[in-house]
C-alpha atoms as a PDB file:
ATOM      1  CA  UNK A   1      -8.293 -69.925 -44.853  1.00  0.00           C
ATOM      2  CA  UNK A   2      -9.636 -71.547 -41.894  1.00  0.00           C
ATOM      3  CA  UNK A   3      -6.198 -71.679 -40.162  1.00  0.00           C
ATOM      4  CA  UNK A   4      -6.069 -67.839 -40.695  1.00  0.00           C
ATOM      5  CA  UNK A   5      -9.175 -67.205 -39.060  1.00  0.00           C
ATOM      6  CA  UNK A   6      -8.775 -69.224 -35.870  1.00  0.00           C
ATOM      7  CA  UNK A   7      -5.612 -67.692 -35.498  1.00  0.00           C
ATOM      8  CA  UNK A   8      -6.744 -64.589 -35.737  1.00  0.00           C
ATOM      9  CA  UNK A   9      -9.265 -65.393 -33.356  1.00  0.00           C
ATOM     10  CA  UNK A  10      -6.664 -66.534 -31.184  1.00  0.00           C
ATOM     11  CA  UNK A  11      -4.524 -63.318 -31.575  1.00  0.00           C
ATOM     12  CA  UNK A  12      -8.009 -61.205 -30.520  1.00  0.00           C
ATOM     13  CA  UNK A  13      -8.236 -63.197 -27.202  1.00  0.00           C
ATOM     14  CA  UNK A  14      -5.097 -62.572 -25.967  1.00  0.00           C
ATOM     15  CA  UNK A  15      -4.845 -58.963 -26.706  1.00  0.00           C
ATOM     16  CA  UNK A  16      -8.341 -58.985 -24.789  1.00  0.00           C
ATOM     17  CA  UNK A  17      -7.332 -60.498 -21.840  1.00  0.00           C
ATOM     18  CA  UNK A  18      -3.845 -58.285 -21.394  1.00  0.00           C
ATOM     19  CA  UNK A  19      -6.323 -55.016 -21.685  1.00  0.00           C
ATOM     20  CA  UNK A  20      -7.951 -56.697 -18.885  1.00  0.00           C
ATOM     21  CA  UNK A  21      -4.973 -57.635 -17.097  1.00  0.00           C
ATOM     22  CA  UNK A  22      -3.648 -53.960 -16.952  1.00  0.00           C
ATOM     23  CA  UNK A  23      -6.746 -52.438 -16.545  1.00  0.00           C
ATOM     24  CA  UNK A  24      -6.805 -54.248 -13.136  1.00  0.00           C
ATOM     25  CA  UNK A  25      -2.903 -53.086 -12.389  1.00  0.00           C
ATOM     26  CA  UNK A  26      -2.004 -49.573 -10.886  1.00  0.00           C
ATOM     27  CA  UNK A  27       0.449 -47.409 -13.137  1.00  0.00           C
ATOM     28  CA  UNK A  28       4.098 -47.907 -12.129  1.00  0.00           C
ATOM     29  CA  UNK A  29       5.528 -45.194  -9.747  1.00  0.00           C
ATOM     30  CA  UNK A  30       7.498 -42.704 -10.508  1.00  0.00           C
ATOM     31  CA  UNK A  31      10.847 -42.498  -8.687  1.00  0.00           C
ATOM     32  CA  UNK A  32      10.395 -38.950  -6.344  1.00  0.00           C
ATOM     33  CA  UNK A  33      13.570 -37.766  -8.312  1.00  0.00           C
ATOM     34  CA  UNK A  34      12.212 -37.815 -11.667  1.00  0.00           C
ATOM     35  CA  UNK A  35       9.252 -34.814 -10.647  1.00  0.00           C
ATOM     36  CA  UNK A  36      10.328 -31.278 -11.211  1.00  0.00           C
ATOM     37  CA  UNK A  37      10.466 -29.244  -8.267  1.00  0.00           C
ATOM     38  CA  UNK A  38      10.008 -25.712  -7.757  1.00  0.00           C
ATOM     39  CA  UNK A  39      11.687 -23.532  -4.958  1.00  0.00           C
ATOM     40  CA  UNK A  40       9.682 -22.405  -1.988  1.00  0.00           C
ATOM     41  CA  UNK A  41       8.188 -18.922  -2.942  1.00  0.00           C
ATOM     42  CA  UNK A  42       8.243 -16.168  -0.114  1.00  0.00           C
ATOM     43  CA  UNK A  43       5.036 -15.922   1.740  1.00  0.00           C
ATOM     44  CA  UNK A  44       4.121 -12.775   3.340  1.00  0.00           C
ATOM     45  CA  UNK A  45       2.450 -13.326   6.994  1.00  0.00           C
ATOM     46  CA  UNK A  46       2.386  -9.760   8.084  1.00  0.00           C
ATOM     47  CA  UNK A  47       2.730  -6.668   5.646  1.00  0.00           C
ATOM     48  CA  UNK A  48       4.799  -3.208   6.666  1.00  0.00           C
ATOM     49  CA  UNK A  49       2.070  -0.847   7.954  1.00  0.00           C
ATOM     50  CA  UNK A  50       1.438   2.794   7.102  1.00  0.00           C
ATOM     51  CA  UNK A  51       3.184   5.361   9.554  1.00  0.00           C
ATOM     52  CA  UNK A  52       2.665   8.898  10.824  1.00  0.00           C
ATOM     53  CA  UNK A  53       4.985  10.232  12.888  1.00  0.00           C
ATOM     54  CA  UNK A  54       5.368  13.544  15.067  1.00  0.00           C
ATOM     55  CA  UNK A  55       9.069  15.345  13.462  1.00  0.00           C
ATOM     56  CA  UNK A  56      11.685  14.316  14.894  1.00  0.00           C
ATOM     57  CA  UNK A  57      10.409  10.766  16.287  1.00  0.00           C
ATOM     58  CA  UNK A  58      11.162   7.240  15.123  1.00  0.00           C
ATOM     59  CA  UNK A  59       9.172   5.021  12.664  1.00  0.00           C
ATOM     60  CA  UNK A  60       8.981   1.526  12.212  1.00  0.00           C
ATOM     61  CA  UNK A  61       8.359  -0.941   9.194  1.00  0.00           C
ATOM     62  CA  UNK A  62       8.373  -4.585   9.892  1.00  0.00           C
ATOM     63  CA  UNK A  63       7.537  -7.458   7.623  1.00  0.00           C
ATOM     64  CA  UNK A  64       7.210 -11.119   8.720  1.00  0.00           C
ATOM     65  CA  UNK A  65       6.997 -14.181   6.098  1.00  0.00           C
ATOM     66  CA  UNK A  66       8.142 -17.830   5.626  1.00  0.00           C
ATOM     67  CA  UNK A  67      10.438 -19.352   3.161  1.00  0.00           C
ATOM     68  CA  UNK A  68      12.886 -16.258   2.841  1.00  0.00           C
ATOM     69  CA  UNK A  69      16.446 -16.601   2.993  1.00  0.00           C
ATOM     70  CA  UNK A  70      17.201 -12.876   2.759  1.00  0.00           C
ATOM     71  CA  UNK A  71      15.744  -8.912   2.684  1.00  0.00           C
ATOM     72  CA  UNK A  72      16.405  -5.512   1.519  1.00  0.00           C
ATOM     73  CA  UNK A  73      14.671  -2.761   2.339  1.00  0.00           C
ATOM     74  CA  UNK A  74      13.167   0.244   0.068  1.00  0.00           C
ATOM     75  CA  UNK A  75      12.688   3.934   0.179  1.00  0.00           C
ATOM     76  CA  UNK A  76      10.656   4.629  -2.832  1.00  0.00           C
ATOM     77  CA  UNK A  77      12.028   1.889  -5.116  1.00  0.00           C
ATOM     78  CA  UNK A  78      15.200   2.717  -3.965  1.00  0.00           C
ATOM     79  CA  UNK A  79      17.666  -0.185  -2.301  1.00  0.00           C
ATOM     80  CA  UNK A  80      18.499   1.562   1.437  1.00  0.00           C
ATOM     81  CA  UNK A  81      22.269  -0.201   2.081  1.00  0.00           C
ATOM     82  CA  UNK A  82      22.622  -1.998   5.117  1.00  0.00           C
ATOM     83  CA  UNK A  83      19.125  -2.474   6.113  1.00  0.00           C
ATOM     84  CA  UNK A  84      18.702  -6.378   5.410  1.00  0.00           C
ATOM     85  CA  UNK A  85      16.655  -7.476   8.690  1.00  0.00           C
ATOM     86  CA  UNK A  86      13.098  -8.302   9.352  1.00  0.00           C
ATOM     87  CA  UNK A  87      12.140  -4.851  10.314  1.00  0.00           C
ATOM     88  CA  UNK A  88      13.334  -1.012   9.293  1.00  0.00           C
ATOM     89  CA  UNK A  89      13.547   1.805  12.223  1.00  0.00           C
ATOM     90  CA  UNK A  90      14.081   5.228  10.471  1.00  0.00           C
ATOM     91  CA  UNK A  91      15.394   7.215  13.629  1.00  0.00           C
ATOM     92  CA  UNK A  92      14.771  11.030  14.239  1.00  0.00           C
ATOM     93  CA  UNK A  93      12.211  11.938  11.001  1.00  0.00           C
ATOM     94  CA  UNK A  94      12.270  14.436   8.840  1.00  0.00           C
ATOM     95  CA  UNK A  95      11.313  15.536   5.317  1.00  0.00           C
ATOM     96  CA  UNK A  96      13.742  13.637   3.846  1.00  0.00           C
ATOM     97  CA  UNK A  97      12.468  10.685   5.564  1.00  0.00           C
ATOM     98  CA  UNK A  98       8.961  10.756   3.628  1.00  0.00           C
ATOM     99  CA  UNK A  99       8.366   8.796   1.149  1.00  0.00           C
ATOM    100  CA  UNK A 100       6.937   5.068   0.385  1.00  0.00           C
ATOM    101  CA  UNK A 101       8.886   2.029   2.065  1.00  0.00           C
ATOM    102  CA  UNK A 102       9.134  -2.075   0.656  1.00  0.00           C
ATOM    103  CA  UNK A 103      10.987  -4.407   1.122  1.00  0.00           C
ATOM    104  CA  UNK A 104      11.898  -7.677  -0.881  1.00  0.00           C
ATOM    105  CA  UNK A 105      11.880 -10.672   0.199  1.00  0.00           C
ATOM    106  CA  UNK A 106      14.401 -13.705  -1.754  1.00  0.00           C
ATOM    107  CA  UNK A 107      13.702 -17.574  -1.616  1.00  0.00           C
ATOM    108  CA  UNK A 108      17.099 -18.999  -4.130  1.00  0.00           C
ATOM    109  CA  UNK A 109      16.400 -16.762  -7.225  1.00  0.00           C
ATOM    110  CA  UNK A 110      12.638 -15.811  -6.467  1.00  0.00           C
ATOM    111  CA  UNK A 111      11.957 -12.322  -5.516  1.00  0.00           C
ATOM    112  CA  UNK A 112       8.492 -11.233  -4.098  1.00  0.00           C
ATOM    113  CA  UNK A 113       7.866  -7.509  -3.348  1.00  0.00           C
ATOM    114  CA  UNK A 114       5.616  -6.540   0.118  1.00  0.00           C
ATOM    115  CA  UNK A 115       3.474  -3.562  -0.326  1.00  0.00           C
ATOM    116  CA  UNK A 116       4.590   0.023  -0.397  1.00  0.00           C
ATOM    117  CA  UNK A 117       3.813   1.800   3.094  1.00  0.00           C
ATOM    118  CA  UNK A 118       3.623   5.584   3.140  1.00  0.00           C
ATOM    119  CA  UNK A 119       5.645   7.524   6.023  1.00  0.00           C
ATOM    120  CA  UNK A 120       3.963  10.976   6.740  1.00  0.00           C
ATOM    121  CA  UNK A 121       4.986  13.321   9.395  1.00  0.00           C
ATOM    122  CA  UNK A 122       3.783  15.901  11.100  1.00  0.00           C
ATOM    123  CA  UNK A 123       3.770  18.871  13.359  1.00  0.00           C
ATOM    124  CA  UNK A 124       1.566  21.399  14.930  1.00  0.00           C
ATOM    125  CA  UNK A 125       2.099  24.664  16.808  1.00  0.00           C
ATOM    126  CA  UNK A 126      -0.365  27.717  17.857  1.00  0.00           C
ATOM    127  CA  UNK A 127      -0.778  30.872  14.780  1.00  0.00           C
ATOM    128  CA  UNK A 128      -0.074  33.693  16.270  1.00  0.00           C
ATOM    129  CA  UNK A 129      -2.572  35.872  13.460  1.00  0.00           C
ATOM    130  CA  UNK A 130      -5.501  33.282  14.446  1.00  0.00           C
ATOM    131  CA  UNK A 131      -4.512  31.157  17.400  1.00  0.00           C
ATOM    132  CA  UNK A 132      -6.016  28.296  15.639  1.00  0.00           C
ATOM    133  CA  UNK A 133      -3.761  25.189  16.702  1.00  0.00           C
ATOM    134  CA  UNK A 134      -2.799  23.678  12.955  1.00  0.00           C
ATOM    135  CA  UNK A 135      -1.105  20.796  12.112  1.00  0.00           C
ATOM    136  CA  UNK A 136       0.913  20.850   9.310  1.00  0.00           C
ATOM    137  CA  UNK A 137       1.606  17.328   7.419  1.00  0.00           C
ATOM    138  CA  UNK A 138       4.000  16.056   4.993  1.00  0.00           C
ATOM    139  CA  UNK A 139       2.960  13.286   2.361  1.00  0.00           C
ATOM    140  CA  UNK A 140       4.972  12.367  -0.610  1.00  0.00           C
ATOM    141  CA  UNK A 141       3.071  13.071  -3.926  1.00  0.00           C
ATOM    142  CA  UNK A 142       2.544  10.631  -6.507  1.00  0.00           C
ATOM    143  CA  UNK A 143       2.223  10.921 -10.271  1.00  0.00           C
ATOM    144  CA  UNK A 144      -0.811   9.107 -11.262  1.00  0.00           C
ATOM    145  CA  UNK A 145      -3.056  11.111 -14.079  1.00  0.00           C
ATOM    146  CA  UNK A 146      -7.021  10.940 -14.164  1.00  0.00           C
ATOM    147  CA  UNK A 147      -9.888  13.283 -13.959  1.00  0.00           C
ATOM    148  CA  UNK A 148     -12.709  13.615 -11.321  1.00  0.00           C
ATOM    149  CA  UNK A 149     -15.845  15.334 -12.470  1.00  0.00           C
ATOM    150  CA  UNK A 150     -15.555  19.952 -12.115  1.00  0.00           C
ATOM    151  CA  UNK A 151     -13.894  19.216  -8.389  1.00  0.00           C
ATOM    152  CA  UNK A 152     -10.985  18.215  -8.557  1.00  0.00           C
ATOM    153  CA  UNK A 153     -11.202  17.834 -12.448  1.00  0.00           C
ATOM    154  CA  UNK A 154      -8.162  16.608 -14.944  1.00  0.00           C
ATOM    155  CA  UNK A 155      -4.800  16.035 -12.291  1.00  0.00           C
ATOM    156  CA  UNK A 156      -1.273  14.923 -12.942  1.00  0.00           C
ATOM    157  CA  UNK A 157      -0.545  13.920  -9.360  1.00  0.00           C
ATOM    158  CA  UNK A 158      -1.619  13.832  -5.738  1.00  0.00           C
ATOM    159  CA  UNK A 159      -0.654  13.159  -2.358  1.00  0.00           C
ATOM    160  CA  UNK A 160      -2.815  11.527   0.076  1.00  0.00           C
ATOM    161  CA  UNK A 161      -2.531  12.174   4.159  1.00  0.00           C
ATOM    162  CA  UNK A 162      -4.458   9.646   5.771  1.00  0.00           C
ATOM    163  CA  UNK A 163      -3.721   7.754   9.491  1.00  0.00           C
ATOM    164  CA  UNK A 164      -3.680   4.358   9.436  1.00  0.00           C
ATOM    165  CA  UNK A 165      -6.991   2.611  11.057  1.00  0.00           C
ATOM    166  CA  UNK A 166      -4.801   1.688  14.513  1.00  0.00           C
ATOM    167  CA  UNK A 167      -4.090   5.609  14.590  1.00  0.00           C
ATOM    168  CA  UNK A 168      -7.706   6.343  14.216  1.00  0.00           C
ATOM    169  CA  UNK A 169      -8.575   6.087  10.352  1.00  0.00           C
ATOM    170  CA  UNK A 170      -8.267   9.988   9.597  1.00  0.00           C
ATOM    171  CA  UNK A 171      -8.086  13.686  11.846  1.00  0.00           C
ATOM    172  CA  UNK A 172     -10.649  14.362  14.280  1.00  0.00           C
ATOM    173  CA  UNK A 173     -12.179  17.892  14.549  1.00  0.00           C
ATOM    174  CA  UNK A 174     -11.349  19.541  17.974  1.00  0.00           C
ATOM    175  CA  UNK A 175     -14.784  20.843  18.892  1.00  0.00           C
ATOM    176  CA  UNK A 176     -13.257  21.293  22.588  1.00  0.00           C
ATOM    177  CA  UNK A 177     -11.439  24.518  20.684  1.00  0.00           C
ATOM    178  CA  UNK A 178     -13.283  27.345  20.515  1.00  0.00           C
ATOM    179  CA  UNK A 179     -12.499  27.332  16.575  1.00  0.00           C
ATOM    180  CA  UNK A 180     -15.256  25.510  15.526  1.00  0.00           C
ATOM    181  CA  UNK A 181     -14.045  25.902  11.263  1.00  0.00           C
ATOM    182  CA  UNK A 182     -11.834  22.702  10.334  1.00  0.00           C
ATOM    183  CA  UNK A 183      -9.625  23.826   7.427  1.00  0.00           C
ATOM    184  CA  UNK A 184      -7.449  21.847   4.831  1.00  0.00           C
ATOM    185  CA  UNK A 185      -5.097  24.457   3.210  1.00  0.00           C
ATOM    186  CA  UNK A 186      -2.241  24.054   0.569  1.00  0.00           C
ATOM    187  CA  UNK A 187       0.255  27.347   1.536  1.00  0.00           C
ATOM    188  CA  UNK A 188       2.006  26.700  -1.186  1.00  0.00           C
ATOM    189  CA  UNK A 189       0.691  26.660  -4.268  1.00  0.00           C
ATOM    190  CA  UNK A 190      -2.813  28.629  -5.430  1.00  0.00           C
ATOM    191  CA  UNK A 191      -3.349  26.332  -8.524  1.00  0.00           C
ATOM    192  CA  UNK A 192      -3.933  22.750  -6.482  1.00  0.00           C
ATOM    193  CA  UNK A 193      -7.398  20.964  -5.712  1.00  0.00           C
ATOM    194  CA  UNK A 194      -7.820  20.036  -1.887  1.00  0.00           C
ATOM    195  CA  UNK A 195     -10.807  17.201  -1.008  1.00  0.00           C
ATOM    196  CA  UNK A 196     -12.014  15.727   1.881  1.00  0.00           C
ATOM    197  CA  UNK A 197     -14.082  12.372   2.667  1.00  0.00           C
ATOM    198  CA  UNK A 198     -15.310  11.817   6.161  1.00  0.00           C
ATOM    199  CA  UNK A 199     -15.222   8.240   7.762  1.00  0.00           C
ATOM    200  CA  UNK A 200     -19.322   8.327   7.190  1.00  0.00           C
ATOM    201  CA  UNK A 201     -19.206   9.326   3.548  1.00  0.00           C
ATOM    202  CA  UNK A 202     -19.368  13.180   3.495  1.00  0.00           C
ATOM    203  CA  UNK A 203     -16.806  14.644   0.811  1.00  0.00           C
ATOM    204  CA  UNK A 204     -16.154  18.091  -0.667  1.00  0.00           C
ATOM    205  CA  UNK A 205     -13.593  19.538  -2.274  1.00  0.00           C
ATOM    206  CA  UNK A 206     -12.506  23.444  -3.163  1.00  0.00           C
ATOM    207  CA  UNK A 207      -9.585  25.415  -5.151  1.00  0.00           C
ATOM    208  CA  UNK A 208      -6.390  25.854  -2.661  1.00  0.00           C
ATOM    209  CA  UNK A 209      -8.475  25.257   0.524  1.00  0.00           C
ATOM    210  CA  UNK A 210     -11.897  23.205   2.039  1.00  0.00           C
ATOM    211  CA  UNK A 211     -13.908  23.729   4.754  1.00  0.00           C
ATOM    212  CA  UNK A 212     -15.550  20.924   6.893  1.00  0.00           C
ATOM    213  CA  UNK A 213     -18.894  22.184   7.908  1.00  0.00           C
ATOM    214  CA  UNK A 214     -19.628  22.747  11.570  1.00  0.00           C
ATOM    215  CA  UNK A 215     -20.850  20.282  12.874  1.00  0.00           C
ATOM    216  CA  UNK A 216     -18.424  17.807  11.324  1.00  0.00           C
ATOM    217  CA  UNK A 217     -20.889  14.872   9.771  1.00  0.00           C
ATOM    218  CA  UNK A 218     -17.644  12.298  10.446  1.00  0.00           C
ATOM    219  CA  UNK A 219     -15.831  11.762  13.401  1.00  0.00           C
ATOM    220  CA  UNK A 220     -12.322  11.829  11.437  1.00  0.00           C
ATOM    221  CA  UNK A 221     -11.317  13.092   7.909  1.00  0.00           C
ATOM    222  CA  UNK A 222      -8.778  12.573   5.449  1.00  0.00           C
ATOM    223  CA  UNK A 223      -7.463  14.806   3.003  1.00  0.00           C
ATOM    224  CA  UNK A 224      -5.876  14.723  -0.545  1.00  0.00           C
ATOM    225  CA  UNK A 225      -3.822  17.428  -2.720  1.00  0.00           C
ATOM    226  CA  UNK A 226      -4.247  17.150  -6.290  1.00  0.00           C
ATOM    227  CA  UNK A 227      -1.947  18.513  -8.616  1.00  0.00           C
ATOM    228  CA  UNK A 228      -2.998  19.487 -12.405  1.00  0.00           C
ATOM    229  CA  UNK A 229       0.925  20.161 -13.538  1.00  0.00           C
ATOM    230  CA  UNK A 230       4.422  20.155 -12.114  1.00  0.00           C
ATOM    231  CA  UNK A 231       3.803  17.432  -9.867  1.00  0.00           C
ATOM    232  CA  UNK A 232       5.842  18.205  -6.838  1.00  0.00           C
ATOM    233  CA  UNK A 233       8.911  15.540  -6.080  1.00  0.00           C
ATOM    234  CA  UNK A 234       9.909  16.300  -2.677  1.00  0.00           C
ATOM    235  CA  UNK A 235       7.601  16.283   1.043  1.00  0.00           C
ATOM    236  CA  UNK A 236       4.548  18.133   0.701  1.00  0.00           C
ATOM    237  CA  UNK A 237       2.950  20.213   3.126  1.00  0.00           C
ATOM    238  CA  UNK A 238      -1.035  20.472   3.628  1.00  0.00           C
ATOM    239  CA  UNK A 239      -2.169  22.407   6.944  1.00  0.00           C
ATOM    240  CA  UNK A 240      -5.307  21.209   8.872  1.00  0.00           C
ATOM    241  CA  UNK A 241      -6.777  23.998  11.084  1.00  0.00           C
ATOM    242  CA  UNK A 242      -9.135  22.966  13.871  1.00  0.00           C
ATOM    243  CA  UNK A 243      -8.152  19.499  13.495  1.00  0.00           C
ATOM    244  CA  UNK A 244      -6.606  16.905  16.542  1.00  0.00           C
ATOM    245  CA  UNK A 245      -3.062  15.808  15.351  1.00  0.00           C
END
């Protein structure tokens, strides 16, 4: 019996002075080839920018990133064939040209998606009934349902026309006219919302048409046409009377 104990005893010691012997050792390396790896993901640097364009003029998208082997460009969702380069130059705009732009961006068998930029265009010429100087600008609309207190109320769709913040943030009124009413006006349809929101907070919105009150309290406006059915699927058209293009 006394044999047993010391040797248990004995076994006790030892096993304490290995703990202690490892607990002074650093854990054994791992060979570099044993760690999984994952591939480089695209990283976006510079997203495309919004554009609004005069008719018949050139745009440009351009995207710039790191770890991408390869891109294709988008026209709302849409693959565009041939355009797999850094940057996108739609030449000579039009209707058909409006629309949302994206490209994505491949690392091995990652994808990553930039943002969607919105190409408007625009034009402007003199009335002959008023000889207000309107300009008349073409958004795509987007289906997107929601509700917005009486003004513009339950929608199915909308399209925004806004200018990027390079391009001056929104439309200026042109108090050098003569014209001092500043008009947003859907010509084509009487059952669409119109609102406004000024760069310094002031909104409004009205049935078919708004008026920004003279004086203007924003330097620049932008508009939106909601739609409460039969969203539209092609270029829409709202005109701005009184406004700087």
């Amino acid at each position: 019996m006394k044999n047993n104990m010391n040797n248990l005893k004995t076994l006790a010691l030892a096993a304490i002075t290995v703990t202690i012997a490892l607990a002074g050792r650093s854990a054994p390396a791992v060979a570099p080839n044993a760690i999984p790896t994952q591939p480089d993901f695209p990283q976006i640097i510079l997203q495309p920018e919004d554009q609004m364009v005069p008719f018949a003029s050139n745009a440009t998208f351009s995207v710039t990133a790191l770890n991408t082997d390869a891109y294709q460009w988008l026209r709302n969702g849409n693959p565009l064939a041939g355009q797999t380069n850094t940057s996108l130059t739609i030449s000579d705009c039009g209707l058909s040209d409006v629309g949302y732009y994206s490209c994505n961006l491949f690392k091995d068998i990652e994808v990553v998606p930039t943002r969607s930029a919105e190409l408007t265009v625009y034009t402007n010429s003199i009335d002959p009934q008023t000889g207000v100087d309107p300009v008349v600008v073409f958004g795509l609309p987007v289906l997107g349902g929601g509700s917005q207190g009486s003004c513009p109320g339950p929608y199915a769709g909308y399209v925004n026309y806004t200018k990027t913040i390079a391009n001056g943030w929104g439309w200026a009124p042109d108090t050098s006219n003569s014209n001092t009413v500043f008009t947003a006006s859907d010509t084509n349809r009487t059952d669409t919302k119109i609102e406004y929101g000024g760069k310094y907070g002031d909104n409004n919105c009205g049935q078919t048409s708004v008026t920004v009150p003279y004086p203007a309290g924003s330097p620049v406006y932008r508009f939106t046409i909601f739609f409460t059915n039969n969203v539209p699927t092609n270029a829409y058209a709202i005109t701005l009377a009184g406004f700087k293009p």
